[in-house]
N, C-alpha and C. Protein backbone atom coordinates (compact mmCIF):
# COMPACT_ATOMS: atom_id res chain seq x y z
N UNK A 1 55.89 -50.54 111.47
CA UNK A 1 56.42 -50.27 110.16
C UNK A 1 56.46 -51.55 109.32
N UNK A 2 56.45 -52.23 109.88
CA UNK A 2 56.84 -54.09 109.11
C UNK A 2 55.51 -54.76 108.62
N UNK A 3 54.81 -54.56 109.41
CA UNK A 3 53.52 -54.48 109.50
C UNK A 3 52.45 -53.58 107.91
N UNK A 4 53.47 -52.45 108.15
CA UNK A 4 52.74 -51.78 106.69
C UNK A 4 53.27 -52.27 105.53
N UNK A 5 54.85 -52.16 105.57
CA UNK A 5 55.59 -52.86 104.58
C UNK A 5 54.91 -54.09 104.09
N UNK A 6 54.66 -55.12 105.07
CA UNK A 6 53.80 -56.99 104.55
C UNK A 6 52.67 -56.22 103.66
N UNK A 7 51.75 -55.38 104.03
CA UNK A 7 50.42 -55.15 103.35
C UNK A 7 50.75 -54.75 102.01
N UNK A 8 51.76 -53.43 101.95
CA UNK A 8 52.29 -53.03 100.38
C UNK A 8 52.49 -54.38 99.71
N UNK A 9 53.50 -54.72 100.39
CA UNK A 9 54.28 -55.99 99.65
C UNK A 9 53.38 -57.41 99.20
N UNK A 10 52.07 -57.24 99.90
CA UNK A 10 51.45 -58.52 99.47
C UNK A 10 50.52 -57.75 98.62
N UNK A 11 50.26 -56.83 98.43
CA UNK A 11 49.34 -55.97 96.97
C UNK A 11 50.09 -55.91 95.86
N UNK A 12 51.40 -56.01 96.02
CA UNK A 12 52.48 -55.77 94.69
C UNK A 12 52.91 -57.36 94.64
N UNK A 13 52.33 -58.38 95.46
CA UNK A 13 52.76 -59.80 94.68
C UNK A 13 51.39 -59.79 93.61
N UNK A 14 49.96 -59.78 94.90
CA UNK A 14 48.69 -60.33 93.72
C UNK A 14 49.04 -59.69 92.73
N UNK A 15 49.55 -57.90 92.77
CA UNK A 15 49.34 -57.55 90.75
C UNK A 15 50.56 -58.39 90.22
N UNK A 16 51.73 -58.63 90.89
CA UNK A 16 52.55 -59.28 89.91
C UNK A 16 52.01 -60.94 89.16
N UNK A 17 51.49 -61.31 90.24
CA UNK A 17 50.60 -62.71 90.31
C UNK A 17 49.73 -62.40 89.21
N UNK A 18 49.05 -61.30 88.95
CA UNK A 18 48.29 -61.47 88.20
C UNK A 18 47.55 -61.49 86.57
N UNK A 19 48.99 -61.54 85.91
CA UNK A 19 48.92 -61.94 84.64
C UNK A 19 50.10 -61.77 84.21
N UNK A 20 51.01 -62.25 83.01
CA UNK A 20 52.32 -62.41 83.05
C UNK A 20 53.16 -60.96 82.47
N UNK A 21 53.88 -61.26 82.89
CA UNK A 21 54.93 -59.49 82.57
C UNK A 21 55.95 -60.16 82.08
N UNK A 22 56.52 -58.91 80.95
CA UNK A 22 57.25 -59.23 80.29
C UNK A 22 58.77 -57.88 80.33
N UNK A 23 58.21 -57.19 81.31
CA UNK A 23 59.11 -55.70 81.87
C UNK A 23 58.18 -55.28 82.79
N UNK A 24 58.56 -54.90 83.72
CA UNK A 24 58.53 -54.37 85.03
C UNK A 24 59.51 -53.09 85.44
N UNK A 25 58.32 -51.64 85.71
CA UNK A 25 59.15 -50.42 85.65
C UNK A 25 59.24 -50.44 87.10
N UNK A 26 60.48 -50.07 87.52
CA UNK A 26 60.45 -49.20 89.17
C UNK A 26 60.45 -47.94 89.04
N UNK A 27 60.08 -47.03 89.73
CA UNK A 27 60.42 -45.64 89.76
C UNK A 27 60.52 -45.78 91.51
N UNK A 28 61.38 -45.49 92.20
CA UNK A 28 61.60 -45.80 93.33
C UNK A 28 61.15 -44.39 94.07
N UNK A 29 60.63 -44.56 95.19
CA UNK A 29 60.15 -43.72 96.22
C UNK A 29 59.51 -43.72 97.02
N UNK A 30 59.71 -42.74 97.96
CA UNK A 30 59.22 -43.09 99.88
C UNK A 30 60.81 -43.47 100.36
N UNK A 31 60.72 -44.70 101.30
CA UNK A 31 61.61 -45.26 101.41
C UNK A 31 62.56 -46.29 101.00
N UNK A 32 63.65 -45.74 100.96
CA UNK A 32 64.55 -46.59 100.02
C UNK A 32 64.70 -48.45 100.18
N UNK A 33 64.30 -48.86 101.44
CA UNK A 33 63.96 -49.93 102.24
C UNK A 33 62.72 -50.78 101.19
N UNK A 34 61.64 -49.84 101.24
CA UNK A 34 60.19 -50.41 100.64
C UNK A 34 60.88 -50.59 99.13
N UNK A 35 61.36 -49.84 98.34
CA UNK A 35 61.47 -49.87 96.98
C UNK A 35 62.63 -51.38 96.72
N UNK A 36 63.59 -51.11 97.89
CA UNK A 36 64.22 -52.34 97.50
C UNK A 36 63.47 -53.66 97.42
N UNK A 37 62.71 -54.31 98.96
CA UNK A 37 61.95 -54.99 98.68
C UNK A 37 61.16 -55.19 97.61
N UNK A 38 60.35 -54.05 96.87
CA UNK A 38 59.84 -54.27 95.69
C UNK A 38 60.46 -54.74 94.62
N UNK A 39 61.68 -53.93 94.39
CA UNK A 39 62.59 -54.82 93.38
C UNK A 39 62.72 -56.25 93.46
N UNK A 40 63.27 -56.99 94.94
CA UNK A 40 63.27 -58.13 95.38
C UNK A 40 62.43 -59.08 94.73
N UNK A 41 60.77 -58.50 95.06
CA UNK A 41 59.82 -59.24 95.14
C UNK A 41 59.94 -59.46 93.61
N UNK A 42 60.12 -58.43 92.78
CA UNK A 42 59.58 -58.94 91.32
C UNK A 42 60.90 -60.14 90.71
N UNK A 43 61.54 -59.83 91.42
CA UNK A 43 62.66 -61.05 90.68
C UNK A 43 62.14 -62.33 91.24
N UNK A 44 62.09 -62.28 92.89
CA UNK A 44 61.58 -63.55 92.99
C UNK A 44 60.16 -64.30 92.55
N UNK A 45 59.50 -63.82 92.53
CA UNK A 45 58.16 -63.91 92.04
C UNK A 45 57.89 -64.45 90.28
N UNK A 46 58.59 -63.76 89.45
CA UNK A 46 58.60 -63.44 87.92
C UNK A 46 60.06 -63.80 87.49
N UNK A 47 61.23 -63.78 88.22
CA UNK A 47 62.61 -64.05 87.59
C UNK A 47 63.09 -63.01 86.51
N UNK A 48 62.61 -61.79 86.72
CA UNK A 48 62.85 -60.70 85.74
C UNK A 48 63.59 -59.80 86.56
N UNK A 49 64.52 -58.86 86.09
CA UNK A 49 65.01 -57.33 86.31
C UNK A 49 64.28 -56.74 86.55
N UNK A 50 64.26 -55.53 87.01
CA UNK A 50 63.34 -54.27 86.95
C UNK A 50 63.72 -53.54 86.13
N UNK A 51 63.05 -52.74 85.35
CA UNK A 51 63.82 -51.47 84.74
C UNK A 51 63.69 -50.08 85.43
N UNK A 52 64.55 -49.54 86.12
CA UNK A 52 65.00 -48.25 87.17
C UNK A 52 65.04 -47.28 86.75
N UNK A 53 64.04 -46.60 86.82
CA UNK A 53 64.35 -45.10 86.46
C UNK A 53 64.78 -44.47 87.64
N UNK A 54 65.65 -43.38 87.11
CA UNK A 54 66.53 -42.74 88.21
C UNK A 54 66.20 -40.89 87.84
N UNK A 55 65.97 -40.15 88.56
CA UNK A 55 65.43 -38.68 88.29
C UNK A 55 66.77 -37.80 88.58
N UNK A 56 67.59 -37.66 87.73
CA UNK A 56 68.28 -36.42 87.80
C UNK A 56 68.40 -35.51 87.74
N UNK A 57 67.13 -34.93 88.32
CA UNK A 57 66.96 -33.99 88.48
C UNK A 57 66.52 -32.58 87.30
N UNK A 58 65.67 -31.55 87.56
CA UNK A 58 65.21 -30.43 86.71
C UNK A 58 64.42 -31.50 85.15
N UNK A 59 63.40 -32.37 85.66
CA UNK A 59 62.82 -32.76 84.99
C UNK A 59 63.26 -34.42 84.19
N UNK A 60 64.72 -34.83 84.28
CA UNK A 60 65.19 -35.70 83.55
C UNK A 60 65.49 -36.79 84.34
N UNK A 61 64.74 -37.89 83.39
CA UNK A 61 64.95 -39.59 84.26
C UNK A 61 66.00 -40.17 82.99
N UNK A 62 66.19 -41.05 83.72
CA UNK A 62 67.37 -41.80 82.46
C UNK A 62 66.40 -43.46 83.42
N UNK A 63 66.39 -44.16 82.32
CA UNK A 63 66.12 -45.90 82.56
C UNK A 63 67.17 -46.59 82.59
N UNK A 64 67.19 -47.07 83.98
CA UNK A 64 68.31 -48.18 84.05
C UNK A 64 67.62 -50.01 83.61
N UNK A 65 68.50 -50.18 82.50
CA UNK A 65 68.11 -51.73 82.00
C UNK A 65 69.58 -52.64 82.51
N UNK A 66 69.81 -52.81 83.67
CA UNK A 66 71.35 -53.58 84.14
C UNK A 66 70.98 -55.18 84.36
N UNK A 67 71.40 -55.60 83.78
CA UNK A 67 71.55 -57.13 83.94
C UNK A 67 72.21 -58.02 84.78
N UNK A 68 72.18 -58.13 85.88
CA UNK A 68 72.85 -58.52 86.83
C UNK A 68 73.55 -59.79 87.05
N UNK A 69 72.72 -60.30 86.21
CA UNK A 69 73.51 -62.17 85.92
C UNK A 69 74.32 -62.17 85.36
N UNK A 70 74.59 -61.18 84.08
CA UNK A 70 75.80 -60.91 83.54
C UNK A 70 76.93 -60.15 84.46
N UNK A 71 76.36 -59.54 84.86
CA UNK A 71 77.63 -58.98 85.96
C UNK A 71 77.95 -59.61 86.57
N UNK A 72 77.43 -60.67 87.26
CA UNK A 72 77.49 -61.65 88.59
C UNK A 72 78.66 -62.91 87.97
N UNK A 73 78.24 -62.97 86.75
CA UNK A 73 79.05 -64.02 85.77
C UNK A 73 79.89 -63.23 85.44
N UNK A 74 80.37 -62.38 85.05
CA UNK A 74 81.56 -61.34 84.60
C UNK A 74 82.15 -61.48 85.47
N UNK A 75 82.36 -61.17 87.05
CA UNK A 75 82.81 -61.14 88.27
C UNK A 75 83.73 -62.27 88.41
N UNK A 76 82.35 -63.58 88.08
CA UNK A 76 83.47 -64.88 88.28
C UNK A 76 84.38 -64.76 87.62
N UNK A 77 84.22 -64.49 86.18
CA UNK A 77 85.28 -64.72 85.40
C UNK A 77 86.58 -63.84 85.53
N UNK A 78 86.38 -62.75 85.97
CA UNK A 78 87.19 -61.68 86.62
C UNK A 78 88.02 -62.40 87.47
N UNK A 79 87.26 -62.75 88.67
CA UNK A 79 88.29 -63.62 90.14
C UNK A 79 88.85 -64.48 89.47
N UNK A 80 88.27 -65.65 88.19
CA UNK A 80 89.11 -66.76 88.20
C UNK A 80 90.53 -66.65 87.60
N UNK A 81 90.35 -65.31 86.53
CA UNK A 81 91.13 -65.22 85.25
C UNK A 81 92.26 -64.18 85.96
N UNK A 82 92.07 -64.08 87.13
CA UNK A 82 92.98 -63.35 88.41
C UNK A 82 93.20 -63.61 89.65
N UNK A 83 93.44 -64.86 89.37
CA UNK A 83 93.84 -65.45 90.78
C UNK A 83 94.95 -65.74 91.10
């Protein structure tokens, strides 16, 4: 399985490698394992978010645009301003 995962995962660096992005869509599927890694890879690779679409079902996706550095920084400021 790890084995297949490296092969996906090194086809989704060259396209990321291969010319610059400025948004990056996920639509996640298969296994929830592979999609995370993919997310992974594009941050480390590019230093960007993904944008997540999520399928709720009977036809309707909603796009997740979450910013995580802001949350990650919100947090601190949360613990410090409550300590």
């Amino acid at each position: 399985m790890e084995k297949e995962f490296n092969k996906i995962l090194i086809k989704v660096a060259e396209k990321l490698k291969s010319k610059p992005w400025k948004k990056v869509y996920l639509v996640p599927f298969g296994p929830a394992v592979l999609s995370m890694q993919i997310k992974l890879l594009v941050y480390r690779i590019l230093y960007i978010e993904t944008v997540d679409f999520l399928y709720a079902g009977h036809g309707v996706y909603y796009d997740l645009d979450i910013n995580l550095r802001l949350i990650a920084a919100q947090s601190n400021q949360f613990k410090i301003q409550n300590y």
